[in-house]
PDB file of N, CA and C in Angstrom:
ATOM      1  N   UNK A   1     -18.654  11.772  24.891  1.00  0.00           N
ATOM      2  CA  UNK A   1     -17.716  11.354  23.890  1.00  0.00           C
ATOM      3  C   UNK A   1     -17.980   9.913  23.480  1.00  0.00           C
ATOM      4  N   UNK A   2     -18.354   8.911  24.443  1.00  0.00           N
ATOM      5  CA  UNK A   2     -18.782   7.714  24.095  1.00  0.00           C
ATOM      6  C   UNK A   2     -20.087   7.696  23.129  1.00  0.00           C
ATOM      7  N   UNK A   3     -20.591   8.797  23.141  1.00  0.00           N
ATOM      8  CA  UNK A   3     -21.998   8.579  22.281  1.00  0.00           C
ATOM      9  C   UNK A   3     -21.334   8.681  20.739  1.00  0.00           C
ATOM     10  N   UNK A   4     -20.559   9.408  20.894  1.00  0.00           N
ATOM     11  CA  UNK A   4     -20.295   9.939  19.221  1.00  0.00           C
ATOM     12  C   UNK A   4     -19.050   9.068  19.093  1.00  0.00           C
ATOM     13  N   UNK A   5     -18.318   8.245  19.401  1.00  0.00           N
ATOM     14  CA  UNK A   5     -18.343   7.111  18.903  1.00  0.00           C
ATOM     15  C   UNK A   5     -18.746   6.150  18.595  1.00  0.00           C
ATOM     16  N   UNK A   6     -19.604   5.693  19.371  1.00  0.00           N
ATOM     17  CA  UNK A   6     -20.835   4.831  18.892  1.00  0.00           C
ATOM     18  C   UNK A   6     -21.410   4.633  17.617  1.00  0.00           C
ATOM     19  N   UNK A   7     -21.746   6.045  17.373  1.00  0.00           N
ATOM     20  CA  UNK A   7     -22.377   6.803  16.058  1.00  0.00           C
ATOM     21  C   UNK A   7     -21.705   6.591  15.212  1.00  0.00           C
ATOM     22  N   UNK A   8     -20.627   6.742  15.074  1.00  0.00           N
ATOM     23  CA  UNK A   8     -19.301   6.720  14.219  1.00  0.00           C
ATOM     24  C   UNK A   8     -19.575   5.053  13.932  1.00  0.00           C
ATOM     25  N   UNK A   9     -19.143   4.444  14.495  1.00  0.00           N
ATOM     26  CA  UNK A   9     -19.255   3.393  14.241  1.00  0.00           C
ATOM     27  C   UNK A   9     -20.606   2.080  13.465  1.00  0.00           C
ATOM     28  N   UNK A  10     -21.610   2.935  14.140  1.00  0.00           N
ATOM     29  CA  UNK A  10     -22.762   2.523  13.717  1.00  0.00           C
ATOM     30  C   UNK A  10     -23.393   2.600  12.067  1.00  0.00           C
ATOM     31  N   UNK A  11     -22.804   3.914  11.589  1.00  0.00           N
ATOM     32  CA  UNK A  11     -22.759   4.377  10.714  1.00  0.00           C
ATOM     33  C   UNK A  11     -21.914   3.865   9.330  1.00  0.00           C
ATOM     34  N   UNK A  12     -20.391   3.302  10.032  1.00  0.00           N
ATOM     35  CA  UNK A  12     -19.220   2.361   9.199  1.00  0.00           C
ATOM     36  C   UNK A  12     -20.280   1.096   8.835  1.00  0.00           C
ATOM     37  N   UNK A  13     -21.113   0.506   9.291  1.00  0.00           N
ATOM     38  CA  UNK A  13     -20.859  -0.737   9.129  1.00  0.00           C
ATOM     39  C   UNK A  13     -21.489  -1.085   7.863  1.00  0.00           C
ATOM     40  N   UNK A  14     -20.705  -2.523   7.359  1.00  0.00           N
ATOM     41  CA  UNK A  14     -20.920  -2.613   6.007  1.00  0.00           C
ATOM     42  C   UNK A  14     -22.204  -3.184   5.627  1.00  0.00           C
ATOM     43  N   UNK A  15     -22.721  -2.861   4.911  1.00  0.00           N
ATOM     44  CA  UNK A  15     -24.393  -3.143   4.593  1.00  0.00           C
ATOM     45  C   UNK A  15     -24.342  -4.284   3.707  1.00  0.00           C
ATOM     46  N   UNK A  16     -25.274  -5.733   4.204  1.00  0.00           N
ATOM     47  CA  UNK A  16     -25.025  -6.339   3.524  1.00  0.00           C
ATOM     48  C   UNK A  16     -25.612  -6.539   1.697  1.00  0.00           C
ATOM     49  N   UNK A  17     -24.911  -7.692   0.528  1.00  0.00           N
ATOM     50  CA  UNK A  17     -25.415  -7.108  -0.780  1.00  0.00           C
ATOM     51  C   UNK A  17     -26.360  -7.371  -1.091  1.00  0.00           C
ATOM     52  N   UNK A  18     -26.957  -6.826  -2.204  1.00  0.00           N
ATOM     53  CA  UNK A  18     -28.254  -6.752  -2.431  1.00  0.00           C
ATOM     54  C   UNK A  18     -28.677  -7.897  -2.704  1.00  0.00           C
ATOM     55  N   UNK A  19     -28.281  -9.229  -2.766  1.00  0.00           N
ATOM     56  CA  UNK A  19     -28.802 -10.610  -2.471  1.00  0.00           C
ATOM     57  C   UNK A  19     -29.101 -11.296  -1.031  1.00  0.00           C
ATOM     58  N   UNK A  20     -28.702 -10.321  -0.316  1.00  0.00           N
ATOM     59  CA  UNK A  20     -28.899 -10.624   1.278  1.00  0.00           C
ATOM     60  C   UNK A  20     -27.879 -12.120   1.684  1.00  0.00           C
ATOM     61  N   UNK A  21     -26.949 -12.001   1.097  1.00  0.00           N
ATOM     62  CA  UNK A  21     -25.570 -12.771   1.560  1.00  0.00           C
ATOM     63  C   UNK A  21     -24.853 -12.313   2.188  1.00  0.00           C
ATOM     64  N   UNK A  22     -24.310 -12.003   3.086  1.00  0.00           N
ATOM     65  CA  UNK A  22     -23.259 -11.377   4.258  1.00  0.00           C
ATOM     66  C   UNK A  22     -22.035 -12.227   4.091  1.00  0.00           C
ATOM     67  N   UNK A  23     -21.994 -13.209   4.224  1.00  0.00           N
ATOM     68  CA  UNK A  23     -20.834 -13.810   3.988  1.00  0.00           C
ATOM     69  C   UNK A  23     -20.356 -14.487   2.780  1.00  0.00           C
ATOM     70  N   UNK A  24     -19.608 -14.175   1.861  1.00  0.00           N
ATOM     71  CA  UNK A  24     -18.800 -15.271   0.671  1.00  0.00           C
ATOM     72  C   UNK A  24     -18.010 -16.004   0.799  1.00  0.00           C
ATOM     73  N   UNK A  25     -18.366 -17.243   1.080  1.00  0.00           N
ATOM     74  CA  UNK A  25     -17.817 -18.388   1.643  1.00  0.00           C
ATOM     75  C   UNK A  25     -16.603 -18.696   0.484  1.00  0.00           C
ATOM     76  N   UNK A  26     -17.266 -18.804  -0.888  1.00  0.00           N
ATOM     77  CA  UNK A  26     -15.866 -18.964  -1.792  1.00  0.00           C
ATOM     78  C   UNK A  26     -15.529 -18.358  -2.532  1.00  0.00           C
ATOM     79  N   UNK A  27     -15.343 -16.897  -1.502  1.00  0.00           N
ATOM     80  CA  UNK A  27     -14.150 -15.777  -2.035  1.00  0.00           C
ATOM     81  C   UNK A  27     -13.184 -16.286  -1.821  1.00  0.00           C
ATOM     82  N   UNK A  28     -11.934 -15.765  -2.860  1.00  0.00           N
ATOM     83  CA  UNK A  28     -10.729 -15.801  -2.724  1.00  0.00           C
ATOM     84  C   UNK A  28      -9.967 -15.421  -1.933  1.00  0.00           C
ATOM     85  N   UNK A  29      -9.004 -15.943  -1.102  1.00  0.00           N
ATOM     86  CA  UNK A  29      -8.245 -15.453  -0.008  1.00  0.00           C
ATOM     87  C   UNK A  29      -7.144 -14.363  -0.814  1.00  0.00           C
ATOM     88  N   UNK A  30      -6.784 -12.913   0.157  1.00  0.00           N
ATOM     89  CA  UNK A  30      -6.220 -12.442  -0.579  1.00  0.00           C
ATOM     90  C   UNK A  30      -4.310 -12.891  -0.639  1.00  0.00           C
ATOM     91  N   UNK A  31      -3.426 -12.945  -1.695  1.00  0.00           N
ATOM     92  CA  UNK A  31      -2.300 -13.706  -1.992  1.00  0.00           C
ATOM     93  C   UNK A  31      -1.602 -12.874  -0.196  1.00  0.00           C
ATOM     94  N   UNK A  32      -1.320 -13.732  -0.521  1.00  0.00           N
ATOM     95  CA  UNK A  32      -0.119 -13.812   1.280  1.00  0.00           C
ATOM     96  C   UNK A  32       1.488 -14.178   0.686  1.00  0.00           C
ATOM     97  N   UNK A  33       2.315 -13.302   0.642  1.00  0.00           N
ATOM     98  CA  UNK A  33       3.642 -13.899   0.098  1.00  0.00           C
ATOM     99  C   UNK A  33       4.905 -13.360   1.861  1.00  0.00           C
ATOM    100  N   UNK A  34       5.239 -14.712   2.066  1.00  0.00           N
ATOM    101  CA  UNK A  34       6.250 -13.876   3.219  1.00  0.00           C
ATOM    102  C   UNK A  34       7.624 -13.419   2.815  1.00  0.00           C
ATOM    103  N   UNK A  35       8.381 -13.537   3.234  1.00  0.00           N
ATOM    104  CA  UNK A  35      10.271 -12.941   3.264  1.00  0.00           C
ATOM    105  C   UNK A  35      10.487 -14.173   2.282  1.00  0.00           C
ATOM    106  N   UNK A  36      10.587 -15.208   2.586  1.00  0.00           N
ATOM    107  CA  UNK A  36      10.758 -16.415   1.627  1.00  0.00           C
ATOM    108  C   UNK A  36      10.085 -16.344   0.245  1.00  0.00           C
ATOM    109  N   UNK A  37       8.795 -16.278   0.233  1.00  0.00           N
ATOM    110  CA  UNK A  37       8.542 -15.775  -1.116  1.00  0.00           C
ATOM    111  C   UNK A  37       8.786 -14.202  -1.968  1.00  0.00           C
ATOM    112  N   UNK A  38       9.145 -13.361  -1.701  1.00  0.00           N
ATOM    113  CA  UNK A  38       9.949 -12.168  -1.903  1.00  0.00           C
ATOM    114  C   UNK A  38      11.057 -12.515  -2.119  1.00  0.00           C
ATOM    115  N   UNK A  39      11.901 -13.206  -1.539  1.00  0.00           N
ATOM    116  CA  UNK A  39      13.579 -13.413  -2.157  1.00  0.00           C
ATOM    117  C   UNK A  39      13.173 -14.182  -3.226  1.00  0.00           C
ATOM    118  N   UNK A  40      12.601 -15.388  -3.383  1.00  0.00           N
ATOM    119  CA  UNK A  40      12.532 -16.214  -4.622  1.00  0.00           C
ATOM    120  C   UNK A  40      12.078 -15.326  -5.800  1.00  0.00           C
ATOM    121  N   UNK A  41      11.150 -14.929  -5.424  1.00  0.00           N
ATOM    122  CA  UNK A  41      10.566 -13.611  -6.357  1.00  0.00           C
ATOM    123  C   UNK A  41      11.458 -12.708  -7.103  1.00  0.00           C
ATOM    124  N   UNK A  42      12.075 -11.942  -6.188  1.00  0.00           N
ATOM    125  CA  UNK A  42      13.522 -11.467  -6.723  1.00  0.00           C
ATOM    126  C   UNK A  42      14.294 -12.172  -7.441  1.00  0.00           C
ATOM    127  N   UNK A  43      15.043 -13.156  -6.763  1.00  0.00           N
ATOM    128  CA  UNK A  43      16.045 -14.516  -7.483  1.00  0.00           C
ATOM    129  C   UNK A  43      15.637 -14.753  -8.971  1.00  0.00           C
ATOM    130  N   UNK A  44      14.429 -14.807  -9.392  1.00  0.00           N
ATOM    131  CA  UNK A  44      13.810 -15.396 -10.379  1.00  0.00           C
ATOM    132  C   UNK A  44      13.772 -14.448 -11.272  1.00  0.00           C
ATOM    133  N   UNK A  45      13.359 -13.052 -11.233  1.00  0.00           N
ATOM    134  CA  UNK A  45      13.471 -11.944 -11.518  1.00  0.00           C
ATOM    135  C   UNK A  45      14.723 -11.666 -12.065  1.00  0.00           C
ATOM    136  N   UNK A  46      15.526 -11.958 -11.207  1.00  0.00           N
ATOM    137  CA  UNK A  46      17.380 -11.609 -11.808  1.00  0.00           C
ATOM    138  C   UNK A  46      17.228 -12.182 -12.247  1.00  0.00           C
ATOM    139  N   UNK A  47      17.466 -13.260 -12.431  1.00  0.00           N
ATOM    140  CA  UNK A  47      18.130 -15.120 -13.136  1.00  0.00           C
ATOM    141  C   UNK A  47      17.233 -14.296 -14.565  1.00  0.00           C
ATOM    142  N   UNK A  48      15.717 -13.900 -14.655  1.00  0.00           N
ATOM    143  CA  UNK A  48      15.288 -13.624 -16.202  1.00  0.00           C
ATOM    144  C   UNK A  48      15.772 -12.509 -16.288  1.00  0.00           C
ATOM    145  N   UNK A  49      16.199 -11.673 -16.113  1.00  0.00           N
ATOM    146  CA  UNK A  49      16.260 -10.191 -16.611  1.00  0.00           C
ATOM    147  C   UNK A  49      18.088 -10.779 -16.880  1.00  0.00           C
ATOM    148  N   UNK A  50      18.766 -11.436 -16.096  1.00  0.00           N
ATOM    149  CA  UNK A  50      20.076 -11.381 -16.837  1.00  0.00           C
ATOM    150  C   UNK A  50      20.340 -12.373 -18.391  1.00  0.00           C
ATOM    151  N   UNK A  51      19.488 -13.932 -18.440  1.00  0.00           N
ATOM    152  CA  UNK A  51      19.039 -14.583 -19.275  1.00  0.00           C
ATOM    153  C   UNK A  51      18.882 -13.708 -20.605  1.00  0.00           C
ATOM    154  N   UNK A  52      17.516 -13.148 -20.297  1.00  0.00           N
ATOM    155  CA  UNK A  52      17.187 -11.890 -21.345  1.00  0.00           C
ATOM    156  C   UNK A  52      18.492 -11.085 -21.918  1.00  0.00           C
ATOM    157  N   UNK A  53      18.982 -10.486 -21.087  1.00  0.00           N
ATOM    158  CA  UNK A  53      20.459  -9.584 -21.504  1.00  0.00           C
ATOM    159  C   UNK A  53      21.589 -10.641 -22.590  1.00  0.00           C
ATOM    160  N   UNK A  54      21.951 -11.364 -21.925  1.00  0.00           N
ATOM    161  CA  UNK A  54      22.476 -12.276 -22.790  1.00  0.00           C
ATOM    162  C   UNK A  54      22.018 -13.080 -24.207  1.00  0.00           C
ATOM    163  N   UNK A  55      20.470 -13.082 -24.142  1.00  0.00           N
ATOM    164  CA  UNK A  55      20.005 -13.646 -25.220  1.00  0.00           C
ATOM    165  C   UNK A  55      20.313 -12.519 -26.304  1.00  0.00           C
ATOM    166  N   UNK A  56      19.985 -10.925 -25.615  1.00  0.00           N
ATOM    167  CA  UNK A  56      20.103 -10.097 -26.413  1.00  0.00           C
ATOM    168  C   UNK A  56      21.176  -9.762 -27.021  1.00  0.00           C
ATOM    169  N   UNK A  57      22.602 -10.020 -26.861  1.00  0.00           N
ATOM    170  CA  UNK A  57      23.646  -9.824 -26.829  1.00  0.00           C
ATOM    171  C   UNK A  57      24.400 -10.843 -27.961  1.00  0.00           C
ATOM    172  N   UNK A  58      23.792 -11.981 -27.384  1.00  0.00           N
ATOM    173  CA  UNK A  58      23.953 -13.157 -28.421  1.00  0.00           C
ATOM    174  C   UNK A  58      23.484 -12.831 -29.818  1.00  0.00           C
ATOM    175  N   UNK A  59      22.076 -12.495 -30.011  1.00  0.00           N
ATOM    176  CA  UNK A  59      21.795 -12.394 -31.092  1.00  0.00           C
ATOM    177  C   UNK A  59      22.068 -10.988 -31.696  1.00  0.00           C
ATOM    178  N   UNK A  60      22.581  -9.692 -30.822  1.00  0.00           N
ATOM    179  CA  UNK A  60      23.239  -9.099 -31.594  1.00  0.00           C
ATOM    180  C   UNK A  60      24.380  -9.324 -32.213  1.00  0.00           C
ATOM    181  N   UNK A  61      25.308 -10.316 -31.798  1.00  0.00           N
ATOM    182  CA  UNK A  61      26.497 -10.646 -32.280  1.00  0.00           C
ATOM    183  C   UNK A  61      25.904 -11.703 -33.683  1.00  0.00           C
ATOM    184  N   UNK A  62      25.159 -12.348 -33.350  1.00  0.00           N
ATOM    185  CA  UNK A  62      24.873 -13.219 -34.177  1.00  0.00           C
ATOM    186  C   UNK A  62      24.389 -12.523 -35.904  1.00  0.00           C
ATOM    187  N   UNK A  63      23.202 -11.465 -35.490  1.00  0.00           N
ATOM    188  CA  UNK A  63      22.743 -10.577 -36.711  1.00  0.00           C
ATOM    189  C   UNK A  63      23.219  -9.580 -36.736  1.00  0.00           C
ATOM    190  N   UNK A  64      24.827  -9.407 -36.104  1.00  0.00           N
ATOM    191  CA  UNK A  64      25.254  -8.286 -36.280  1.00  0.00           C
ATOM    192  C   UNK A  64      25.631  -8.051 -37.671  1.00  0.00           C
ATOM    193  N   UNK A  65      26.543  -7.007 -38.254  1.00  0.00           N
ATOM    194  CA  UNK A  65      26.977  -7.069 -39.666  1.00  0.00           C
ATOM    195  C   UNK A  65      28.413  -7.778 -39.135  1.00  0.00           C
ATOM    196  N   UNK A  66      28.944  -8.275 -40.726  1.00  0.00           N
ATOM    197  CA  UNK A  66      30.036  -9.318 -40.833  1.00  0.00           C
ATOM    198  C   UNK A  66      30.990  -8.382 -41.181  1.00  0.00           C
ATOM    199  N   UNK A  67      31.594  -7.908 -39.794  1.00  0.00           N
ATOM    200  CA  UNK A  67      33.101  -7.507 -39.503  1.00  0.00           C
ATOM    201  C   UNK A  67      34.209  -7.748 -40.392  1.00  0.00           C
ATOM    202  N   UNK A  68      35.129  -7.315 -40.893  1.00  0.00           N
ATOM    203  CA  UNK A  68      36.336  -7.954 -41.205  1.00  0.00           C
ATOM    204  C   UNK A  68      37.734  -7.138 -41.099  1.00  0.00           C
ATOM    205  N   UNK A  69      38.567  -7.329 -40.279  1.00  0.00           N
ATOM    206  CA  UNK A  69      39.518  -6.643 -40.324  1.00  0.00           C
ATOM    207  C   UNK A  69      40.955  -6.332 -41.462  1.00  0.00           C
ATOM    208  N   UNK A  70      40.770  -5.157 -41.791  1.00  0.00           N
ATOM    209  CA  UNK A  70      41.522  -5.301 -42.784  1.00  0.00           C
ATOM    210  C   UNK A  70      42.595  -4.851 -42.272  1.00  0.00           C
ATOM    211  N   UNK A  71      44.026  -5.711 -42.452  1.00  0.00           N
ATOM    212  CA  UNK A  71      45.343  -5.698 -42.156  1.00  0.00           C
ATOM    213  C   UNK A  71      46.164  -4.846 -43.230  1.00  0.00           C
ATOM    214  N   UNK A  72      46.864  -3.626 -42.759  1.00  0.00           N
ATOM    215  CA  UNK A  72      47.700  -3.055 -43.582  1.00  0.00           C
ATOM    216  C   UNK A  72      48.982  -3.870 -44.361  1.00  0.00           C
ATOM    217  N   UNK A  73      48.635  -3.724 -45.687  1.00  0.00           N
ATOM    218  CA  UNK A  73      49.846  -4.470 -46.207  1.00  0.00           C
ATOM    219  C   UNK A  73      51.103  -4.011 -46.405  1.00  0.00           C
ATOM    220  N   UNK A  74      51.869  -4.645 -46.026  1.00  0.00           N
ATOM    221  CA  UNK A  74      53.293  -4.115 -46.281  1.00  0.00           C
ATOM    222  C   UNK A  74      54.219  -4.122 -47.953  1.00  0.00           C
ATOM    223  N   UNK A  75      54.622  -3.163 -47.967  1.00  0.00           N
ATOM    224  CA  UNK A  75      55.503  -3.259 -49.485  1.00  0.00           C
ATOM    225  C   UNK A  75      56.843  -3.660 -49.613  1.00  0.00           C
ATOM    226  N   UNK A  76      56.908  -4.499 -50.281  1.00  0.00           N
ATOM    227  CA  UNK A  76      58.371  -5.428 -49.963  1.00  0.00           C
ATOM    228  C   UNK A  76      59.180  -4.711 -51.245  1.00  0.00           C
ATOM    229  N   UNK A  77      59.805  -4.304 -50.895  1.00  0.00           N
ATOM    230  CA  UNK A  77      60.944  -3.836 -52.465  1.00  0.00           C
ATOM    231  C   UNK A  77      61.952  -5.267 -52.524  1.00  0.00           C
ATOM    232  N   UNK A  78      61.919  -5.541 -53.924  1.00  0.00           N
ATOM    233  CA  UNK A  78      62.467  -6.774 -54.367  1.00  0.00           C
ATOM    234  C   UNK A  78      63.861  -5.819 -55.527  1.00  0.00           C
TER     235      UNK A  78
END
């Protein structure tokens, strides 16, 4: 059983690229965000998505059509 893991393994390994570089020294690290950056993430997220709602709201009132209420008039007998 130890042999055919071996094999297994021997077989995974990553071949280096066709420039014969094995290592990329200035690759990019991949983004790391912890619990702290996830809530801000969120936070920021609300704060625009409610911003947005309100802007939208505003300017529907704003370009809405011009309302006017018309008050029933009363008939006065004189």
């Amino acid at each position: 059983m130890s042999e055919q893991v071996y094999d297994e393994v021997d077989g995974a390994a990553p071949r280096p690229a066709e420039n014969g570089e094995l290592v990329h020294w200035m690759a990019p690290k991949p983004l790391r965000v912890g619990p702290a950056g996830m809530s801000v993430t969120a936070g920021a997220a609300f704060a625009v998505g409610v911003i947005a709602a309100v802007g939208v709201l505003a300017l529907m009132h704003w370009l809405g059509p011009q309302r006017v209420v018309a008050r029933p008039r009363r008939r006065i007998r004189t």
